[in-house]
C-alpha atoms as a PDB file:
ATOM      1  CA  UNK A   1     -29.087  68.926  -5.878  1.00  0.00           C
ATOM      2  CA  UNK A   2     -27.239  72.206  -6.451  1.00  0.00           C
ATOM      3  CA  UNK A   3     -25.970  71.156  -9.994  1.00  0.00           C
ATOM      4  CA  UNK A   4     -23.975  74.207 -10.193  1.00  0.00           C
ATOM      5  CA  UNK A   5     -22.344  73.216  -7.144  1.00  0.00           C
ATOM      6  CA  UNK A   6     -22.144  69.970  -8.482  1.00  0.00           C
ATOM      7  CA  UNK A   7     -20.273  71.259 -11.390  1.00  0.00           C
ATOM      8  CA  UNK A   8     -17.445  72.902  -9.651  1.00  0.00           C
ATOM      9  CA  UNK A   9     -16.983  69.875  -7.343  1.00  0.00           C
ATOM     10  CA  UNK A  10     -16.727  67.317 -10.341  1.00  0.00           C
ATOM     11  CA  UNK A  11     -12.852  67.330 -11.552  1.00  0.00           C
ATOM     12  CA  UNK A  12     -12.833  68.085 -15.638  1.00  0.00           C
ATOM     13  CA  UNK A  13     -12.139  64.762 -17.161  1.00  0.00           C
ATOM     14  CA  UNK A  14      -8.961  64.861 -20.267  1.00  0.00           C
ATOM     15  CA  UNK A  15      -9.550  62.380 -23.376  1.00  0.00           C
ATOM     16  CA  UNK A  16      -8.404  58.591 -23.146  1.00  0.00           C
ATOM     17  CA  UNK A  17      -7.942  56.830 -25.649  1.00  0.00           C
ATOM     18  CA  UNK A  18     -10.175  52.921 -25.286  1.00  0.00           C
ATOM     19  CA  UNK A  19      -8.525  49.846 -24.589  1.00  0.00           C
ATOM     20  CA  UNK A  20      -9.053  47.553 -27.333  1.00  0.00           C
ATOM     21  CA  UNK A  21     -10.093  44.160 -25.394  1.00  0.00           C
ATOM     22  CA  UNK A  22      -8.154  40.721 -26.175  1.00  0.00           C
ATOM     23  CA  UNK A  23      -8.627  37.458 -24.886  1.00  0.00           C
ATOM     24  CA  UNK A  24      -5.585  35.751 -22.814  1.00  0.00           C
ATOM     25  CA  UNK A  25      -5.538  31.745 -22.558  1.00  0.00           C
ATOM     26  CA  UNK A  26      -5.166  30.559 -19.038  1.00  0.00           C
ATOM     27  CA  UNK A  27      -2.844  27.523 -17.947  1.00  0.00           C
ATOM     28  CA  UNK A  28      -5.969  25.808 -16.957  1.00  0.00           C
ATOM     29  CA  UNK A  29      -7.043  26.639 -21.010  1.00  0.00           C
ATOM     30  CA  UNK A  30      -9.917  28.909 -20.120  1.00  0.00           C
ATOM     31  CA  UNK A  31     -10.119  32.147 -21.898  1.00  0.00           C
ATOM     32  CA  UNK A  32     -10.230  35.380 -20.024  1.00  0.00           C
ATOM     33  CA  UNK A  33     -11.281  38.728 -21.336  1.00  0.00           C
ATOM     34  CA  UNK A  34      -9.914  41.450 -20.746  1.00  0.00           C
ATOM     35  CA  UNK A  35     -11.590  44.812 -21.201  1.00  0.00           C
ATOM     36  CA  UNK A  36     -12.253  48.384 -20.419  1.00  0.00           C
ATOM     37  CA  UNK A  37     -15.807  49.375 -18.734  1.00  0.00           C
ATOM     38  CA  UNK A  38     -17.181  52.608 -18.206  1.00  0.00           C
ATOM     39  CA  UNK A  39     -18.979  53.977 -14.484  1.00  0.00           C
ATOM     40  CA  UNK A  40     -22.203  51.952 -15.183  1.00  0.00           C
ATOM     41  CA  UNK A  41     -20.183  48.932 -13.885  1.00  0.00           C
ATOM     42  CA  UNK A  42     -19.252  49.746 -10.493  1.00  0.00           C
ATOM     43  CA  UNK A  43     -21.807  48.782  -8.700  1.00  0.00           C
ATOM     44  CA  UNK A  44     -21.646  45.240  -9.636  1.00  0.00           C
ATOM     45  CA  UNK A  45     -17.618  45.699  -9.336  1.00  0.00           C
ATOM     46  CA  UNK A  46     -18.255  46.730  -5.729  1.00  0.00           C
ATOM     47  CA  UNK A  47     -20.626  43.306  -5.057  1.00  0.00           C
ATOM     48  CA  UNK A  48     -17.050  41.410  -5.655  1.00  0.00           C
ATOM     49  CA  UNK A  49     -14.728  43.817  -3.708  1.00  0.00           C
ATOM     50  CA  UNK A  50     -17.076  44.299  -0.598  1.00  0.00           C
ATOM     51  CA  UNK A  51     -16.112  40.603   0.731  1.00  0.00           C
ATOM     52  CA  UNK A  52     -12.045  41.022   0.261  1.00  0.00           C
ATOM     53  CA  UNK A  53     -12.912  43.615   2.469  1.00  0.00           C
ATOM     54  CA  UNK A  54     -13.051  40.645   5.496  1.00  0.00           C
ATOM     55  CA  UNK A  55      -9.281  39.206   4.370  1.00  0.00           C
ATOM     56  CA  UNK A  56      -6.157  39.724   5.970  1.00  0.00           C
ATOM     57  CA  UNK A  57      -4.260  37.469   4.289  1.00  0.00           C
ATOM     58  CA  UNK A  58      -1.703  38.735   1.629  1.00  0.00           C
ATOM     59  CA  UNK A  59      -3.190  42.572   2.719  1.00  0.00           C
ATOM     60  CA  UNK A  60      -6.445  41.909   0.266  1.00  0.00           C
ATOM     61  CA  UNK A  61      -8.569  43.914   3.097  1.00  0.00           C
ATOM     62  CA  UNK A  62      -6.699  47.069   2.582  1.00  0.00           C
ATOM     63  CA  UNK A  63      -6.403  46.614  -0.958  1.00  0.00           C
ATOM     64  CA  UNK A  64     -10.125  45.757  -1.221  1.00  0.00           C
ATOM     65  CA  UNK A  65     -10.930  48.861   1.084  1.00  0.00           C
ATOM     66  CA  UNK A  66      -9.044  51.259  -1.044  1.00  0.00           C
ATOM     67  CA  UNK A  67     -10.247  50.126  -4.385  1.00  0.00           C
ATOM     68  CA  UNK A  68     -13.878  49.950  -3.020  1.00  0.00           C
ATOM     69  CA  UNK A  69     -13.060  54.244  -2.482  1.00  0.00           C
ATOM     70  CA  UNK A  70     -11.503  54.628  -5.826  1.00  0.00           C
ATOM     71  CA  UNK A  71     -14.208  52.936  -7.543  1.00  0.00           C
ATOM     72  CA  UNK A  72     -16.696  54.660  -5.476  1.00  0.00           C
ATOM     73  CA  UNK A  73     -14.596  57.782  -6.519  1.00  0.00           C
ATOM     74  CA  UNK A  74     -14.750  57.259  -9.974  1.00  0.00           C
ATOM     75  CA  UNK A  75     -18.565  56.615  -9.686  1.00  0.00           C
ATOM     76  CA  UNK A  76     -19.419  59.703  -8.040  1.00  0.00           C
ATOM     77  CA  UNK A  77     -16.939  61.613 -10.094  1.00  0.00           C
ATOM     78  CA  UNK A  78     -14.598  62.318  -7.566  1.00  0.00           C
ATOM     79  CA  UNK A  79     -11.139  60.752  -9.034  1.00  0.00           C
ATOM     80  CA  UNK A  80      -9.810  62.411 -11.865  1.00  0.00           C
ATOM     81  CA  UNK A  81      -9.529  60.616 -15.386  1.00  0.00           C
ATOM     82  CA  UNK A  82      -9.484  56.973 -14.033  1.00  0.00           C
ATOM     83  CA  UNK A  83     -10.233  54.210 -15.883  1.00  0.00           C
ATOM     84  CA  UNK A  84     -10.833  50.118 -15.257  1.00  0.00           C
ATOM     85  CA  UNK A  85     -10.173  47.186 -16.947  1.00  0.00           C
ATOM     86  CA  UNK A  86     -11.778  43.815 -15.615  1.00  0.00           C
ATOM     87  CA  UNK A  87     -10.950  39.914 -16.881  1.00  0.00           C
ATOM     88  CA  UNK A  88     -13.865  37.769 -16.960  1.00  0.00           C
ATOM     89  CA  UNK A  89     -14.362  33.744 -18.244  1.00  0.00           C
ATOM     90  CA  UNK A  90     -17.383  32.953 -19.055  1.00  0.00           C
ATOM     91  CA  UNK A  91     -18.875  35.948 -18.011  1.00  0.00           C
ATOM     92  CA  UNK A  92     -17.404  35.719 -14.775  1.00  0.00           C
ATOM     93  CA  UNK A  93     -15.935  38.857 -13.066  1.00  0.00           C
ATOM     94  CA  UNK A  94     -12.672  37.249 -12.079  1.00  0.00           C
ATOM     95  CA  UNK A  95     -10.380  40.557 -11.603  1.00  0.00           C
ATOM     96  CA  UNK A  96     -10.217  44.004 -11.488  1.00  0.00           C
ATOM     97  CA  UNK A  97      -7.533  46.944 -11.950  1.00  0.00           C
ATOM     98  CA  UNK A  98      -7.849  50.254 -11.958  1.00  0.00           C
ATOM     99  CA  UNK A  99      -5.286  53.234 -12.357  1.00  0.00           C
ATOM    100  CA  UNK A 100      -5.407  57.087 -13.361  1.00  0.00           C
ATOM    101  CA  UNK A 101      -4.053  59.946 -16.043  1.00  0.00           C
ATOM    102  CA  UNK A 102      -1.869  62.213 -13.576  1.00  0.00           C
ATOM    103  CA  UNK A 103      -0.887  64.161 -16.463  1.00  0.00           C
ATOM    104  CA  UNK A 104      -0.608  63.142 -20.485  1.00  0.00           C
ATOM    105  CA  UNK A 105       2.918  61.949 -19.475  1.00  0.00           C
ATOM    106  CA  UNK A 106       2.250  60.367 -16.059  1.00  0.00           C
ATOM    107  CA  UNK A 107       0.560  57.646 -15.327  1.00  0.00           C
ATOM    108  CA  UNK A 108      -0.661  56.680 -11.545  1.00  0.00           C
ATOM    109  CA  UNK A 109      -1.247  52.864 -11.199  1.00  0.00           C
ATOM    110  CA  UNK A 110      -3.742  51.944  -8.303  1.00  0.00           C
ATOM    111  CA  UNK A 111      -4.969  48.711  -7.577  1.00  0.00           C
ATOM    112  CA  UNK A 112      -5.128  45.212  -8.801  1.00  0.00           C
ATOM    113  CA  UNK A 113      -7.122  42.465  -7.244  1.00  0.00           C
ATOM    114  CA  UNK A 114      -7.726  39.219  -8.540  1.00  0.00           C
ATOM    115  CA  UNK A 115     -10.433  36.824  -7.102  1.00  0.00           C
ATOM    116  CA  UNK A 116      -9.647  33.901  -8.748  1.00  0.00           C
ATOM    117  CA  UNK A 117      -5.859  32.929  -7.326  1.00  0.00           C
ATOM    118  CA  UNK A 118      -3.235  30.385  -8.750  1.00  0.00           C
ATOM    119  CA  UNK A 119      -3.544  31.120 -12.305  1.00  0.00           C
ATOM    120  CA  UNK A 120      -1.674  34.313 -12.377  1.00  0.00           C
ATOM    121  CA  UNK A 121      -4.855  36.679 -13.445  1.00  0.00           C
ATOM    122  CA  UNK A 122      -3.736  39.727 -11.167  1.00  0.00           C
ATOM    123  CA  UNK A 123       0.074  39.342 -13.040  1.00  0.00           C
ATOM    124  CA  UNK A 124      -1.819  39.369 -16.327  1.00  0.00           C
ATOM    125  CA  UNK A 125      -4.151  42.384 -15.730  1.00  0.00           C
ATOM    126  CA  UNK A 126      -1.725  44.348 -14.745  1.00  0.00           C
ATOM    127  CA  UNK A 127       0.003  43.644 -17.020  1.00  0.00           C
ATOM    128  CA  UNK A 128      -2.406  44.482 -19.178  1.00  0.00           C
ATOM    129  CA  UNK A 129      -2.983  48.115 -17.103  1.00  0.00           C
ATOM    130  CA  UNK A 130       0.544  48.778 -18.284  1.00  0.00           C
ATOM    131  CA  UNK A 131      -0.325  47.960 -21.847  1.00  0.00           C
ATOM    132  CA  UNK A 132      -2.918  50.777 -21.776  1.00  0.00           C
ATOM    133  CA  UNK A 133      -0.783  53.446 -19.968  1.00  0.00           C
ATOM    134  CA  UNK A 134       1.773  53.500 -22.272  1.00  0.00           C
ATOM    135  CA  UNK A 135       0.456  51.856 -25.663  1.00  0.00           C
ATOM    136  CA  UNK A 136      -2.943  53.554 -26.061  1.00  0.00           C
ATOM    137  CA  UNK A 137      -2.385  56.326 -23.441  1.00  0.00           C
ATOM    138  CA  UNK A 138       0.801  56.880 -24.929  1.00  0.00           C
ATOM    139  CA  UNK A 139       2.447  58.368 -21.849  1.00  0.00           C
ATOM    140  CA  UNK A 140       5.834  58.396 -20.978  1.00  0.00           C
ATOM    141  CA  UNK A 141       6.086  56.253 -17.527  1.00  0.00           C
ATOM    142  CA  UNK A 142       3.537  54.861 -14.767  1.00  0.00           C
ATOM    143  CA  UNK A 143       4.221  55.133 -11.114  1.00  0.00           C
ATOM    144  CA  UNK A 144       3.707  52.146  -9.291  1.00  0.00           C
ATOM    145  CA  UNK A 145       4.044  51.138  -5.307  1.00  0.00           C
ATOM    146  CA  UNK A 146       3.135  47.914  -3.766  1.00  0.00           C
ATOM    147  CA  UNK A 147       0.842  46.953  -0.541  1.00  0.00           C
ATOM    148  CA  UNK A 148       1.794  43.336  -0.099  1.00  0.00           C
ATOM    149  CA  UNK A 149       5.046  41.036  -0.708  1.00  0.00           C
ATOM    150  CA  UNK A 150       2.921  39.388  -3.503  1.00  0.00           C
ATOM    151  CA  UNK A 151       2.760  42.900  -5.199  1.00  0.00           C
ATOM    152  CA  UNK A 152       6.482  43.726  -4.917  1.00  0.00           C
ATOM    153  CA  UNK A 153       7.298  40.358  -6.229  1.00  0.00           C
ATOM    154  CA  UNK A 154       5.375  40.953  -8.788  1.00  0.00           C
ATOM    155  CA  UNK A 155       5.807  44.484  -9.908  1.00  0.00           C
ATOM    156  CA  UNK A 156       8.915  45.911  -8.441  1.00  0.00           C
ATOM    157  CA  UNK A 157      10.808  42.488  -9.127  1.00  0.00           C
ATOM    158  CA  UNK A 158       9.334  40.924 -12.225  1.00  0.00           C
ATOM    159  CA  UNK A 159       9.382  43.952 -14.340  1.00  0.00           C
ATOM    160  CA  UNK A 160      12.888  45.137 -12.703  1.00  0.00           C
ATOM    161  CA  UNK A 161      11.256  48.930 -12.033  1.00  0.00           C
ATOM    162  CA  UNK A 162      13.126  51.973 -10.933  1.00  0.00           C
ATOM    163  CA  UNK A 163      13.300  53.717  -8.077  1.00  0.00           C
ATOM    164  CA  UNK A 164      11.715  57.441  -8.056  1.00  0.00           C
ATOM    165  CA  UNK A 165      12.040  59.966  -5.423  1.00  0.00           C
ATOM    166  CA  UNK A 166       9.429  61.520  -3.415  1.00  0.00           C
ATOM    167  CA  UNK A 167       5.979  59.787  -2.867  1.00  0.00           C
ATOM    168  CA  UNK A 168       2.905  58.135  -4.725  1.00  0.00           C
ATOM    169  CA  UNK A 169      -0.381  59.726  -3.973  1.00  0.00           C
ATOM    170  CA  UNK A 170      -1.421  56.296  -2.213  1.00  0.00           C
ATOM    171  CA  UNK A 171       1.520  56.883  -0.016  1.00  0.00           C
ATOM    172  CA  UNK A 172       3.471  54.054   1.865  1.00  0.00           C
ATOM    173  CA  UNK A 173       6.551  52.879   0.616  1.00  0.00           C
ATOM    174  CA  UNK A 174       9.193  54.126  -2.566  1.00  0.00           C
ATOM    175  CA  UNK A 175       7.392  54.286  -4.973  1.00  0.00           C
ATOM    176  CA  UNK A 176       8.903  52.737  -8.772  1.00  0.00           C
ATOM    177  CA  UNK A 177       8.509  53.432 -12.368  1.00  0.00           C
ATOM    178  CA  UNK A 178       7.656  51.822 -15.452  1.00  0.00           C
ATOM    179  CA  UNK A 179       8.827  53.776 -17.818  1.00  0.00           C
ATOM    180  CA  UNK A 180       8.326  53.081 -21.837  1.00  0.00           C
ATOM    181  CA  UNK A 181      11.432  51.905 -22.125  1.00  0.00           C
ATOM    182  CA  UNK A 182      11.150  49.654 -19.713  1.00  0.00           C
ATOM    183  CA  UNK A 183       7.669  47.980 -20.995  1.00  0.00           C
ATOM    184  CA  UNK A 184       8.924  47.454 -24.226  1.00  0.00           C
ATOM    185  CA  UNK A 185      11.701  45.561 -22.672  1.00  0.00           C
ATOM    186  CA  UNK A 186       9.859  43.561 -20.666  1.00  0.00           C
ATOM    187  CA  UNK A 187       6.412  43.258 -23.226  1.00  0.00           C
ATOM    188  CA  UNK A 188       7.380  39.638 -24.977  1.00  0.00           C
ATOM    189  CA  UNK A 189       7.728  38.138 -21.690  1.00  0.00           C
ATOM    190  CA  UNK A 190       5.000  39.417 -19.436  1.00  0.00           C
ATOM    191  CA  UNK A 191       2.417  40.938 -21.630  1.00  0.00           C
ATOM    192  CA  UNK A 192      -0.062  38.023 -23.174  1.00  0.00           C
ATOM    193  CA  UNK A 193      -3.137  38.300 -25.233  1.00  0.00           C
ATOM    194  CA  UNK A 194      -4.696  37.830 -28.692  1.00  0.00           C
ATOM    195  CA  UNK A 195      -7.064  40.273 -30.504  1.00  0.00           C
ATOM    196  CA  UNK A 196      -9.533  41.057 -31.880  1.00  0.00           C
ATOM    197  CA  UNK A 197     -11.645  38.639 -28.990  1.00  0.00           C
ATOM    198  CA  UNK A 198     -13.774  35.851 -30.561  1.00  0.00           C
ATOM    199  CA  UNK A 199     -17.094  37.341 -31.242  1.00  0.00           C
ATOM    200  CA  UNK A 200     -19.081  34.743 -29.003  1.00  0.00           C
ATOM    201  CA  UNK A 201     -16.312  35.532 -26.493  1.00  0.00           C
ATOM    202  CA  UNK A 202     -17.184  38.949 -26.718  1.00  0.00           C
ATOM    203  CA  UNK A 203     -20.749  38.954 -26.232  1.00  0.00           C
ATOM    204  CA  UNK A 204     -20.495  36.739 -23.477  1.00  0.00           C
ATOM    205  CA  UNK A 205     -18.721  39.275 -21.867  1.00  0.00           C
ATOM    206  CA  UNK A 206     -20.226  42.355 -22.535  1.00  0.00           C
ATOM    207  CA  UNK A 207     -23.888  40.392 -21.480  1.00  0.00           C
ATOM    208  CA  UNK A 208     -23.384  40.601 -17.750  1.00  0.00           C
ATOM    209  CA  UNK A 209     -20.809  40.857 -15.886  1.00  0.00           C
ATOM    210  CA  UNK A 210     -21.308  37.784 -13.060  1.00  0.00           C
ATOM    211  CA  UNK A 211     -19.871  38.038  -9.854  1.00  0.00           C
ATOM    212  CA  UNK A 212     -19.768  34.988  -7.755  1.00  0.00           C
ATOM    213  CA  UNK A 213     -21.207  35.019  -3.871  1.00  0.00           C
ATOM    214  CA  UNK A 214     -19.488  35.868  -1.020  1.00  0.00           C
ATOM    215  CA  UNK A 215     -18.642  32.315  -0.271  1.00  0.00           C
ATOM    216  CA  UNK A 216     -17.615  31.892  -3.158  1.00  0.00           C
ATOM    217  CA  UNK A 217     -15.038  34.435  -3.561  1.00  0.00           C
ATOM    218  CA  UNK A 218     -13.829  33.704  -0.082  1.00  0.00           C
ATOM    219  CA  UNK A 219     -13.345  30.467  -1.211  1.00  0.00           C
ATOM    220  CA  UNK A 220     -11.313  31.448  -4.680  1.00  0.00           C
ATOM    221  CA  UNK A 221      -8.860  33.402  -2.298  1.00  0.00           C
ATOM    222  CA  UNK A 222      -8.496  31.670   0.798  1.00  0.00           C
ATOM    223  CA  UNK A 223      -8.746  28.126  -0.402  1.00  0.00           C
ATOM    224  CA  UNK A 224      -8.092  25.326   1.916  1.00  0.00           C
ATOM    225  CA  UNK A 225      -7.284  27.986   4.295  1.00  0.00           C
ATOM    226  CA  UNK A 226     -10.169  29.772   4.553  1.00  0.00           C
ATOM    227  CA  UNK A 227     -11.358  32.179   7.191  1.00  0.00           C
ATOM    228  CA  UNK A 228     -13.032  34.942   7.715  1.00  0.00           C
ATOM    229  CA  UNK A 229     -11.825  37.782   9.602  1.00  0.00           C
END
């Protein structure tokens, strides 16, 4: 490999602050963890995304697809200053979001994709996405569009974000803000968590991360209605 080549092709990557990881109790009582990991993970973060890639339903193949690229990106340092959080019980990789630095100001949210449905994990990681942008980040606002119904219920509605002119960079539709305003507004109701995590919690974590088979996942989203496209 031409490493000098290699050099100028890499984008320069800015200081981030770490996401201190906390531990959110489910409605079902399980804990999840929630926490930052580095490039080392994405390979086994890719294992779960590859089979959303086969769902239509709720538009998890083209937010599978997309996050499989950023991810990929990020691996082969080809995104600038990205980071990912992932929530996992027991181990268990059961969601993953992922978002950029655009500038020390700006914010650029990506995905979120949960494979575990009905207990509101995607609401609560990005939620906690939101956390980092503008608590540990410190910027000013995050822009934010949405692929699916589910995700402008969830976002656009939920949180009550603004309009902004122009584009996102993932294209598609308006996109909105969060701005810090906003978040603090909004932090009591949607933004759940406890820290510092329960050392056994921790360690359970940080041992593996576990990602269930392709069945199995298939099965977590699609439920009684399974199929595969």
């Amino acid at each position: 490999m031409d490493m000098e080549l290699e050099a100028t092709l890499r984008p320069p990557e800015s200081p981030m602050a770490e996401y201190p990881a906390k531990a959110i109790t489910l409605a079902t009582g399980a804990q999840m963890v929630v926490r930052q990991v580095d490039r080392d993970a994405v390979p086994v973060l890719l294992e779960a995304v590859a089979p959303t890639l086969q769902v239509e339903r709720d538009y998890y193949d083209i937010v599978g697809a997309r996050l499989y690229a950023e991810l990929l990106g990020w691996y082969r340092h080809r995104v600038r200053d990205e980071f990912c959080l992932v929530g996992q019980i027991d181990g268990l990789l059961v969601g993953i979001v992922n978002s950029r630095m655009y500038s020390p100001e700006l914010g650029i949210s990506l995905h979120t994709l949960a494979v575990e449905r009905g207990l509101r994990i995607g609401a609560h990681l990005f939620a906690a996405k939101m956390e980092h942008h503008i608590e540990y980040l410190g910027q000013e606002e995050v822009l934010i569009t949405a692929e699916s119904p589910i995700g402008f219920r969830r976002w656009m509605i939920e949180y009550g974000l603004e309009k902004r002119p122009g584009q996102h960079e993932l294209g598609g539709a308006t996109p909105f803000a969060l701005t810090r305003e906003l978040y603090f507004r909004t932090k009591e109701r949607l933004v759940a968590g406890e820290r510092p995590v329960p050392e056994e919690l921790m360690q359970v974590a940080e041992r593996e991360i576990i990602v269930a088979s392709e069945e199995d996942i298939l099965e977590k989203i699609l439920g009684a209605k399974r199929r595969v496209i």
